[in-house]
Every structure is written in C-alpha cells, then in structure tokens.
N, C-alpha and C. Protein backbone atom coordinates (compact mmCIF):
# COMPACT_ATOMS: atom_id res chain seq x y z
N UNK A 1 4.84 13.26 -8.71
CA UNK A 1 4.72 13.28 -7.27
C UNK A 1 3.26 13.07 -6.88
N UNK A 2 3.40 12.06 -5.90
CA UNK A 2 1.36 11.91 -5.30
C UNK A 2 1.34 12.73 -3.75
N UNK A 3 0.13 13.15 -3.49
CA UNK A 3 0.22 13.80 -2.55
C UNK A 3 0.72 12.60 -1.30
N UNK A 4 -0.36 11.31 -0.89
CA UNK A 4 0.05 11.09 -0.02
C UNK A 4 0.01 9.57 -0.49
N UNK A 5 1.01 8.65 0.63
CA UNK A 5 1.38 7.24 0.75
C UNK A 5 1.30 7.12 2.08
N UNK A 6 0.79 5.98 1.96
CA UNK A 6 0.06 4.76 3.47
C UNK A 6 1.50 3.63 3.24
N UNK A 7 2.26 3.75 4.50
CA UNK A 7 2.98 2.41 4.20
C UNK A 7 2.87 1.69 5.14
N UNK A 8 2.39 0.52 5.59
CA UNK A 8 1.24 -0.76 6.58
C UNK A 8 2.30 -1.41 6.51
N UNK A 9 3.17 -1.76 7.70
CA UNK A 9 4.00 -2.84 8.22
C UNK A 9 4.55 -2.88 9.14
N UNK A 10 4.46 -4.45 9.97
CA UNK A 10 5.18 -4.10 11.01
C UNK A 10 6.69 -4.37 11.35
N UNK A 11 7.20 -4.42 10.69
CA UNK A 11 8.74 -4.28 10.24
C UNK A 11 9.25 -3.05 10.36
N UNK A 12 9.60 -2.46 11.09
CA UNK A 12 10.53 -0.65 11.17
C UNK A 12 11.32 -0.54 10.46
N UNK A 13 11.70 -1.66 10.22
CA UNK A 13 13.24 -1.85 9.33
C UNK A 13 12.55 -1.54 7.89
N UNK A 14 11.61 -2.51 7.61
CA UNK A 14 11.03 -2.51 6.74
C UNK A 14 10.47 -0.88 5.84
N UNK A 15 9.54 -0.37 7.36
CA UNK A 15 9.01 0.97 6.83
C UNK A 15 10.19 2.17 6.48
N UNK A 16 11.36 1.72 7.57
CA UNK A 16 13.03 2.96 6.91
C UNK A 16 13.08 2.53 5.48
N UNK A 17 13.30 1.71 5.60
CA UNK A 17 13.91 1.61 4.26
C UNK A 17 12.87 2.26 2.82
N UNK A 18 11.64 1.69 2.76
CA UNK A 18 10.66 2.16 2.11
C UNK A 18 10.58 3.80 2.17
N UNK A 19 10.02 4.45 3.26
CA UNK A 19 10.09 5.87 3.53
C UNK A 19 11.38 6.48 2.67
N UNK A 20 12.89 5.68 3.00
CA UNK A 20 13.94 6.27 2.39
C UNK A 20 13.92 6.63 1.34
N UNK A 21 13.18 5.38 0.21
CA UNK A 21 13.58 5.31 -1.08
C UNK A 21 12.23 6.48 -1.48
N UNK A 22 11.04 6.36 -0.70
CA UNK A 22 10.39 7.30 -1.06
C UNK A 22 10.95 8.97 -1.40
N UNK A 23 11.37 8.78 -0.18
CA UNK A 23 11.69 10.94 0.47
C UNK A 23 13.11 10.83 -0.61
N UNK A 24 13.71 10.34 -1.07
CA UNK A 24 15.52 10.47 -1.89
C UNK A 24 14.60 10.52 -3.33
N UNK A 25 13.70 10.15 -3.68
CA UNK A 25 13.07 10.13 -4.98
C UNK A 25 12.13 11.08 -5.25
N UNK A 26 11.82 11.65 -4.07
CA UNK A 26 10.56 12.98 -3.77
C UNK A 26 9.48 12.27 -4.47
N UNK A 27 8.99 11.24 -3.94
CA UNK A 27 7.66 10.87 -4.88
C UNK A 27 6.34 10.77 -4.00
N UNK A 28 6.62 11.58 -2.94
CA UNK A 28 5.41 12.13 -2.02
C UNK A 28 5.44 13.10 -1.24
N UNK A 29 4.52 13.88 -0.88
CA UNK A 29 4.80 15.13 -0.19
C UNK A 29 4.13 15.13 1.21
N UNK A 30 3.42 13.82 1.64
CA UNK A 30 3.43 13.08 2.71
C UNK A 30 3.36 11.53 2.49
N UNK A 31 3.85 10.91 3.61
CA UNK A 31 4.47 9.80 3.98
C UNK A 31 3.89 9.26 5.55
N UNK A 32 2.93 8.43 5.47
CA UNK A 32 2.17 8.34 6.63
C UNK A 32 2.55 6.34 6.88
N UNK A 33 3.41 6.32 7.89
CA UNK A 33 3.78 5.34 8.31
C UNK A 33 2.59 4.28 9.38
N UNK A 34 2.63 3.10 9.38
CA UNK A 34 1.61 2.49 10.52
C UNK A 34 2.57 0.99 10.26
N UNK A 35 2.20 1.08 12.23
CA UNK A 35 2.81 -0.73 12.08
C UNK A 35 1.34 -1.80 12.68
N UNK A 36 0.49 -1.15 12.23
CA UNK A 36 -0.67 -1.72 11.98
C UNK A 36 -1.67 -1.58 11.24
N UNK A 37 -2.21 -2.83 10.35
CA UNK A 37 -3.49 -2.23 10.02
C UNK A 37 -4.83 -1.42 10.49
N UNK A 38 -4.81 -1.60 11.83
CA UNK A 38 -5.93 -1.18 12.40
C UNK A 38 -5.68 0.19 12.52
N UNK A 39 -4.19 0.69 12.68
CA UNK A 39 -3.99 2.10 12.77
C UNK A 39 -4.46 3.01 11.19
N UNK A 40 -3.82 2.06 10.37
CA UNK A 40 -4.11 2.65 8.84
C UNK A 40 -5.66 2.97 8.69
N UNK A 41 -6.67 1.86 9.05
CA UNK A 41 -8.14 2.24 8.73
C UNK A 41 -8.36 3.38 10.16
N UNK A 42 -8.14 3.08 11.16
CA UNK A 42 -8.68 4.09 11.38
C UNK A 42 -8.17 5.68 11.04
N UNK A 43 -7.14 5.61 10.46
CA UNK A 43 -6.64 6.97 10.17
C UNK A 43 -7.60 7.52 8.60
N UNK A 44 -7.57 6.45 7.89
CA UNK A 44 -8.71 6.05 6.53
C UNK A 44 -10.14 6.90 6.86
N UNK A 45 -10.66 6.19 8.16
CA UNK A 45 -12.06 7.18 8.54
C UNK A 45 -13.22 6.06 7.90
N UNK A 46 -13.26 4.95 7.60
CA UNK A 46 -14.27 4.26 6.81
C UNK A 46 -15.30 4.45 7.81
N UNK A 47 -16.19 4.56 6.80
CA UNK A 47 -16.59 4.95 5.31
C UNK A 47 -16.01 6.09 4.68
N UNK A 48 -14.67 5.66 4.77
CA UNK A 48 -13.21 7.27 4.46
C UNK A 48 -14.02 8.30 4.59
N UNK A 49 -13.79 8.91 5.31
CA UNK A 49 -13.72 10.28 5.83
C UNK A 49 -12.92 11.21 5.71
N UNK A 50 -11.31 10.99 5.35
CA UNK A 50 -10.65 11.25 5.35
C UNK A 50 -10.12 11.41 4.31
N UNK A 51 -9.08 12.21 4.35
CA UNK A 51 -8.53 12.25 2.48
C UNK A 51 -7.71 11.00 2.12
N UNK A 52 -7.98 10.88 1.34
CA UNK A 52 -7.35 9.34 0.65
C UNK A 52 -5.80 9.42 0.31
N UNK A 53 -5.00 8.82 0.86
CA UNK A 53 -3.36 8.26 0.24
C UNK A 53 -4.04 8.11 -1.29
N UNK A 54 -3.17 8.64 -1.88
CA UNK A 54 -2.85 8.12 -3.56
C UNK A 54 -2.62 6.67 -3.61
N UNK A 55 -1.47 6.04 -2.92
CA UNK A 55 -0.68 4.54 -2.77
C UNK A 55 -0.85 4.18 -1.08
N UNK A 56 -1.29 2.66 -1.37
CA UNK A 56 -0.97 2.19 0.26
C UNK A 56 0.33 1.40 -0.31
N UNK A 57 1.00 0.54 0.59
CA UNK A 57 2.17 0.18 0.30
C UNK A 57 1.71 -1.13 1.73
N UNK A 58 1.33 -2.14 1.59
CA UNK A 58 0.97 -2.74 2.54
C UNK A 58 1.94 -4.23 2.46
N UNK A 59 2.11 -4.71 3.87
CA UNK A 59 2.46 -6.23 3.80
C UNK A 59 1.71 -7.10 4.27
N UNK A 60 1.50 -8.40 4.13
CA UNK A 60 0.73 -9.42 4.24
C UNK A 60 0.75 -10.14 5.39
N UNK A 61 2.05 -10.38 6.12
CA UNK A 61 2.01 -10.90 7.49
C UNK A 61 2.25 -10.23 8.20
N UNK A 62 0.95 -9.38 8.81
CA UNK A 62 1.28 -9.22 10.29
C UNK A 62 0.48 -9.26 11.40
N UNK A 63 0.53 -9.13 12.80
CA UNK A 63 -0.27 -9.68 13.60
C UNK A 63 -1.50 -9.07 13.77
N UNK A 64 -2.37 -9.59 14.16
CA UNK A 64 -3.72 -8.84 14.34
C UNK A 64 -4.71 -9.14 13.34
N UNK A 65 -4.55 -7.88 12.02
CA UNK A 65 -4.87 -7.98 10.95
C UNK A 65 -3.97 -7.80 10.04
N UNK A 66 -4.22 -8.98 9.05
CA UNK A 66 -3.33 -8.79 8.52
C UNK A 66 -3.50 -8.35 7.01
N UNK A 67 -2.74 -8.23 5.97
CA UNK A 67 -3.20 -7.39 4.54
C UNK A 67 -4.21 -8.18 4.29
N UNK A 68 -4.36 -9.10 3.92
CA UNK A 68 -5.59 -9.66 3.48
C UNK A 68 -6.69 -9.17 4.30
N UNK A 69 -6.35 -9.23 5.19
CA UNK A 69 -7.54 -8.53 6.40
C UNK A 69 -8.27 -7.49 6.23
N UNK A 70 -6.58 -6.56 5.96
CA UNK A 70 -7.00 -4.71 5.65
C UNK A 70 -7.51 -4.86 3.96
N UNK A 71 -6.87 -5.58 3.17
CA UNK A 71 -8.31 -5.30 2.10
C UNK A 71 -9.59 -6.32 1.85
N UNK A 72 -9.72 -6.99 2.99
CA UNK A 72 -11.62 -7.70 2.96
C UNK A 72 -12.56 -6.70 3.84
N UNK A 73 -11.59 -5.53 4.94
CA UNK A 73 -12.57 -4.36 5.02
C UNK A 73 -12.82 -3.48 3.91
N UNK A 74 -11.42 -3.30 3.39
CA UNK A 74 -11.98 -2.36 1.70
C UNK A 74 -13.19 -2.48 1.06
N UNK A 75 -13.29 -3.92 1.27
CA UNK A 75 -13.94 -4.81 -0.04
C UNK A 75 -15.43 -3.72 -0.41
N UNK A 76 -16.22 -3.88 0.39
CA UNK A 76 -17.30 -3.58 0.68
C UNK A 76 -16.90 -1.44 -0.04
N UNK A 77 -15.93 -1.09 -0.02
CA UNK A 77 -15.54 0.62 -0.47
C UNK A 77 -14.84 0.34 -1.69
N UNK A 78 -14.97 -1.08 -2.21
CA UNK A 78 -13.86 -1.02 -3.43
C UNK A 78 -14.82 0.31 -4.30
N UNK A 79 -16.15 0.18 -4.80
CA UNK A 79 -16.48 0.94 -5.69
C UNK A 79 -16.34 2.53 -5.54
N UNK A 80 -16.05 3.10 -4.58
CA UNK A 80 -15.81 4.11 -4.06
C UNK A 80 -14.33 4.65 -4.31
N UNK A 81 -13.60 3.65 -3.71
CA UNK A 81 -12.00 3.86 -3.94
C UNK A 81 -11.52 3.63 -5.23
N UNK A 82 -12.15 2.87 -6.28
CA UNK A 82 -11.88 2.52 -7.30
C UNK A 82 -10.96 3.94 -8.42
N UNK A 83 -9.93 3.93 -8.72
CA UNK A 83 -9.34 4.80 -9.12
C UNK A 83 -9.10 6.37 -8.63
N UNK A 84 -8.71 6.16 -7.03
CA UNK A 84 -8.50 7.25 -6.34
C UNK A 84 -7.74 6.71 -5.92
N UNK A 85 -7.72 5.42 -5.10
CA UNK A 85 -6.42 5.34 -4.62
C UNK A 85 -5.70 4.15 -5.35
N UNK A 86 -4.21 3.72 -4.88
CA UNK A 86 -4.18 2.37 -5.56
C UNK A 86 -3.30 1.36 -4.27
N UNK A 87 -3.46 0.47 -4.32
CA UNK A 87 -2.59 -0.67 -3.35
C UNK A 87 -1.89 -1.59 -4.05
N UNK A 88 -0.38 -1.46 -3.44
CA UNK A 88 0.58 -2.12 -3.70
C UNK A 88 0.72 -2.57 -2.63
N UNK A 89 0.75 -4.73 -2.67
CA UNK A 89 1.49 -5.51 -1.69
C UNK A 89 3.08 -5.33 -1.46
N UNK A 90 3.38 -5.50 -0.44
CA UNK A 90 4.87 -5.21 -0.66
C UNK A 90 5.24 -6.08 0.47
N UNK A 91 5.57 -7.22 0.26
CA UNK A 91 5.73 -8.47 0.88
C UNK A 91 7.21 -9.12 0.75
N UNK A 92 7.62 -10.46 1.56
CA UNK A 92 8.64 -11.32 1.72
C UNK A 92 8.16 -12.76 1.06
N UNK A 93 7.10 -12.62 0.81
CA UNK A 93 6.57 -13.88 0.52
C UNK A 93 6.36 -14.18 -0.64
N UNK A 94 7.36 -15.40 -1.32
CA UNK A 94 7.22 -16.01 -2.49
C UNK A 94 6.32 -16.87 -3.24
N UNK A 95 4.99 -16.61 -2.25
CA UNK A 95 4.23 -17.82 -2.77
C UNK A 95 3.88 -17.83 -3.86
N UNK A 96 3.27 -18.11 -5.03
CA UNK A 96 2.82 -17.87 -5.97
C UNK A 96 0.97 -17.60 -5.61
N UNK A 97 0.88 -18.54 -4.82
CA UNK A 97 -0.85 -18.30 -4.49
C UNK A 97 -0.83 -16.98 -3.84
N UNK A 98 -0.17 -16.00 -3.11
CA UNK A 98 -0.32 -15.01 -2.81
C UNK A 98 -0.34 -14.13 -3.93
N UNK A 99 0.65 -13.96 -5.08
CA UNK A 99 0.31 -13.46 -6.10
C UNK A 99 -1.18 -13.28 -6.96
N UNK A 100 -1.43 -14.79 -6.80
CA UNK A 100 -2.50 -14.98 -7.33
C UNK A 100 -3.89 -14.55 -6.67
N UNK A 101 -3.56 -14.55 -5.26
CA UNK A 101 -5.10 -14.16 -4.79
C UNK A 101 -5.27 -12.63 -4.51
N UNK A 102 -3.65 -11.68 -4.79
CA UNK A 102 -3.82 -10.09 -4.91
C UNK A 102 -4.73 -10.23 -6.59
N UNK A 103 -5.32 -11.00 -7.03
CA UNK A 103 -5.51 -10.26 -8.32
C UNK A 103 -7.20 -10.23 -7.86
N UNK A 104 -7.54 -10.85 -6.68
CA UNK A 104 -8.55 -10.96 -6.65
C UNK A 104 -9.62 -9.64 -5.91
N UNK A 105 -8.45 -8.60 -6.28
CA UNK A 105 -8.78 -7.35 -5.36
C UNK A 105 -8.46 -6.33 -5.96
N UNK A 106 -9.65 -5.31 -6.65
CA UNK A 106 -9.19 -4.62 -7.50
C UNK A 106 -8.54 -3.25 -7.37
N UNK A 107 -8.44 -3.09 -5.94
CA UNK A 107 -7.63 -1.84 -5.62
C UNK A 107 -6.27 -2.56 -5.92
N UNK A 108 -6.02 -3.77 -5.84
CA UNK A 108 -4.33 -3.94 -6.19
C UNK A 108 -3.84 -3.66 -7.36
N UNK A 109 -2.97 -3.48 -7.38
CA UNK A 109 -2.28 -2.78 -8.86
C UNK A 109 -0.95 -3.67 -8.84
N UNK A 110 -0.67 -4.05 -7.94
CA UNK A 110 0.76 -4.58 -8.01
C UNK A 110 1.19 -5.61 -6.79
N UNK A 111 2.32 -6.19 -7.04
CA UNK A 111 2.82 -7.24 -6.13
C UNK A 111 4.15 -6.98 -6.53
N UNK A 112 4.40 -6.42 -4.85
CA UNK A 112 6.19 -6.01 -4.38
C UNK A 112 7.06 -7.29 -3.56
N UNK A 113 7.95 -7.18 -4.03
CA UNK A 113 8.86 -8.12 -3.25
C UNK A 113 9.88 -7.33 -2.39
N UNK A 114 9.88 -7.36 -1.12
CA UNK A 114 11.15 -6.81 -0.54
C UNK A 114 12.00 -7.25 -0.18
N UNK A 115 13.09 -6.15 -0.48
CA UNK A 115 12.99 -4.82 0.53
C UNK A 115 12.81 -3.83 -1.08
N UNK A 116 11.67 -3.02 -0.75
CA UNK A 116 11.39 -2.32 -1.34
C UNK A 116 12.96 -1.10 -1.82
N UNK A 117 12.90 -0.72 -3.42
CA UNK A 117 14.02 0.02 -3.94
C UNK A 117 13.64 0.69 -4.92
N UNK A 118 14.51 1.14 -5.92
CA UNK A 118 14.18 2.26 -6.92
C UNK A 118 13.60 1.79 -7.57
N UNK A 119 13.75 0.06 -8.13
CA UNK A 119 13.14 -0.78 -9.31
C UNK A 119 11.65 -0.64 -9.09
N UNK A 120 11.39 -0.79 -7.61
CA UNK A 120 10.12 -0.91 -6.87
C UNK A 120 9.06 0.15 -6.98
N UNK A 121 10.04 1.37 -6.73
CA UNK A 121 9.30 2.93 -7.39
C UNK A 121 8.98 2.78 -8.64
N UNK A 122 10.10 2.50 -9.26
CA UNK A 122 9.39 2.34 -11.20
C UNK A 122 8.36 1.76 -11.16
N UNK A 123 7.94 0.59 -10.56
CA UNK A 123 6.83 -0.50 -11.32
C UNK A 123 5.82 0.39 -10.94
N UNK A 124 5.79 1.31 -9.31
CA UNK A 124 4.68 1.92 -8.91
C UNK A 124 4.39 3.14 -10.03
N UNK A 125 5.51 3.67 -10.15
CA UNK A 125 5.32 5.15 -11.50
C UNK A 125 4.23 4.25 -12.84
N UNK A 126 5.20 3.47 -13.31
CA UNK A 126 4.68 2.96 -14.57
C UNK A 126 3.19 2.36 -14.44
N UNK A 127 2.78 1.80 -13.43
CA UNK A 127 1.58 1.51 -13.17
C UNK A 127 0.15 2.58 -12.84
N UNK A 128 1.10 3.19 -12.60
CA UNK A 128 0.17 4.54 -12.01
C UNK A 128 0.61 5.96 -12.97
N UNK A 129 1.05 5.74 -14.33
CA UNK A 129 1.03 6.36 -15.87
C UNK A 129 0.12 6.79 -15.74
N UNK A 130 0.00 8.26 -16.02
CA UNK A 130 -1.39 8.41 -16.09
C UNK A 130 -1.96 9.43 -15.13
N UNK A 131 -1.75 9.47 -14.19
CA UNK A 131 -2.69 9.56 -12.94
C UNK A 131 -1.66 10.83 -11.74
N UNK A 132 -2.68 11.00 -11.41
CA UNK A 132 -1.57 12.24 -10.35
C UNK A 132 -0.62 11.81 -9.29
C-alpha cells in the first residue's frame, strides 16, 4: 500500500474507473483526483511544498496543459523527486513515439494503456518492487 496517488485527467469516466480499481485493491490510503494539470501542481506546491503522492497516474491529452506539459515543469525538480515519487502515463494513445518520448523523463516508470485495470495495478506493483 502507498500512502498517496495523483490521478491527472480529464476524463471522469476515466478517473471512476481508475479510483475504482485503486480503492477494490486497497493500494492507497489516499486518492487525490484532478481534471487538470494545473490543479495537480498547484496542489504539488513547486518547489513541492507539499507532501509528495508516491504515484501520479497522468494522461497526455488534455486541454490547457497537457502531460507532457505537467512533466517539462517537473523537469527542472526531476533531481529532487527522483525516487520519491514515480509517474505512470496512463493514456489512449497508441503512438509508438509517445512511448518513446516517456523514456525521455526519468520520473516515468511506465506507459499505461486505457482504461486502466488490475493488469495495470500489477505493472505499477512490480515496477515499484521494492519501495513503499
């Protein structure tokens, strides 16, 4: 169990379903929803202020800012965040270049395809072996 998860999307549908599979699996003991990035950092506190989510759970298209967005503000706190927290994309999008350009960000740990499910929890457990 991690204390807390960031899940960034603006899909409702999207964030039920995720939250669900979270809270039926007990694999957080908070669950902090946003259908924006801008809501997520400022809840973050950067230059974090705030206590850190264990997992963000973010998607890539959405309006405003979008994931790529919310981690080129990271960028500049990667060394800080570096193994405190971790980010998982959790996207609709098959591109392969999207795959490829999460590697270019080392808070990512992973690339989700949704609709996020139990398979989806495993890859996050097994990736995050190890760690609280």
């Amino acid at each position: 169990m991690v204390s807390k998860v960031y899940i960034i999307d603006d899909d409702d549908i999207s964030i039920y379903l995720t939250s669900l599979v979270l809270e039926q699996a007990g694999f957080a003991r908070e669950i902090c929803t946003y259908t924006s990035a801008d809501d997520a950092l400022a809840d973050l506190g950067l230059p974090v202020s705030a206590p850190l989510p264990d997992v963000i759970l973010i998607d890539l298209n959405m309006p405003v800012k979008s994931g790529w967005d919310f981690l080129d503000i990271l960028r500049p706190y990667e060394g800080a965040l570096q193994g405190k927290l971790d980010v998982f994309i959790l996207t609709s999008s098959i591109a392969t270049s999207d795959k490829d350009q999460s590697r270019d960000y080392p808070l990512v740990r992973g690339f989700l395809h949704k609709p996020f499910n139990e398979e989806s929890l495993d890859y996050i457990k097994r990736s995050r072996k190890g760690r609280s």
